[in-house]
Structure formats: C-alpha cells, structure tokens
Protein backbone atom coordinates (compact mmCIF):
# COMPACT_ATOMS: atom_id res chain seq x y z
CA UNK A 1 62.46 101.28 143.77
CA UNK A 2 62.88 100.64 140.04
CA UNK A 3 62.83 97.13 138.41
CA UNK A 4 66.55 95.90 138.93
CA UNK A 5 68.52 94.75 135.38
CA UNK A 6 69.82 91.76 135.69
CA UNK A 7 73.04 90.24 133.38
CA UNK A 8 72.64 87.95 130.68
CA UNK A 9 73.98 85.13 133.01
CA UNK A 10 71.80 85.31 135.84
CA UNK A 11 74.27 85.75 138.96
CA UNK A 12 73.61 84.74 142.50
CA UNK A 13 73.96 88.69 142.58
CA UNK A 14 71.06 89.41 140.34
CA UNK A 15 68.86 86.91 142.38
CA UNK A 16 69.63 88.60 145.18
CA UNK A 17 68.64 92.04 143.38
CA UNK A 18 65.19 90.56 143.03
CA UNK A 19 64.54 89.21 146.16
CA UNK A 20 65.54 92.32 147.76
CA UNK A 21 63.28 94.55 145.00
CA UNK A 22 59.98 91.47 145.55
CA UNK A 23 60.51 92.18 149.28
CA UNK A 24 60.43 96.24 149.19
CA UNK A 25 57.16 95.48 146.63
CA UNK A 26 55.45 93.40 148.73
CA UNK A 27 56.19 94.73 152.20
CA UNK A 28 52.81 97.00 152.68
CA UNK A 29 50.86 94.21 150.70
CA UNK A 30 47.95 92.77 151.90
CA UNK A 31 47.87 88.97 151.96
CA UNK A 32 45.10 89.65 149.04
CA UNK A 33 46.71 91.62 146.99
CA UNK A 34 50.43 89.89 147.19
CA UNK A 35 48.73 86.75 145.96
CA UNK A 36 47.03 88.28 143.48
CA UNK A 37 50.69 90.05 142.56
CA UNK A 38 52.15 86.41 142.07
CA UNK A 39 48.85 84.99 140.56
CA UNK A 40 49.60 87.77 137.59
CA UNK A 41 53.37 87.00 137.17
CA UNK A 42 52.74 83.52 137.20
CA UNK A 43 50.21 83.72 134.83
CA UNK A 44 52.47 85.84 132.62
CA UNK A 45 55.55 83.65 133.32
CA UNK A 46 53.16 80.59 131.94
CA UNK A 47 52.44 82.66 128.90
CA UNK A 48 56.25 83.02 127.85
CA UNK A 49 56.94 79.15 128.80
CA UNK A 50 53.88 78.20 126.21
CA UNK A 51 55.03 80.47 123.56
CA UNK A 52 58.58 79.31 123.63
CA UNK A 53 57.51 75.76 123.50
CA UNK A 54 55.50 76.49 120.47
CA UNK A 55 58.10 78.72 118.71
CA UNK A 56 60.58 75.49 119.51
CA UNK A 57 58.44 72.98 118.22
CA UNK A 58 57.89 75.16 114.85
CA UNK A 59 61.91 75.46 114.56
CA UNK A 60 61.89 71.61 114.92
CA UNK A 61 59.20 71.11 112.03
CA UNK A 62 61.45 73.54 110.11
CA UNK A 63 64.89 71.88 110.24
CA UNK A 64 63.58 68.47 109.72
C-alpha cells in the first residue's frame, strides 16, 4: 500500500487514510519491530517539532 496524501487541512478523512495505511503496515509486525517502527517516527516527529521551534524563535529575534 503506498503512503496515503493527505490535504492541506487535515480531514477526519485523511486521519482515517492513515490509520487504515498504520494498520495494513503493522499487521504482520512483531511486537519488536512495531515498537521499534513508532520509536523511529517518533524520533523523527521530535526532530521536526525542535527544528520548527528553533526556526520560530530565530523569526522572533528577527522581527524584533
């Protein structure tokens, strides 16, 4: 199944999209390797959070 695209606006349709695409990924997981799955993505989802804080604390030094 390929990675679904969702809208700009995030619909209750798109969320359902990727709970149906998680669930056909992670249905012949092991316990193992579905943590380790949601380990990476969290990991990666972390990155992105840190990265937007920093680029919106430099646009705050900049307009002020």
């Amino acid at each position: 199944m390929e990675k679904p695209i969702l809208s700009p606006d995030f619909t209750m349709e798109d969320l359902h999209k990727l709970r149906e695409y998680n669930s056909l990924r992670h249905i012949n997981m092991s316990t193992d390797d579905l943590v380790a799955d949601i380990n990476k993505g969290a990991s990666e989802m972390q990155e992105q959070i840190e990265q937007m804080r920093k680029d919106k604390g430099q646009a705050a030094h900049m307009t002020a």
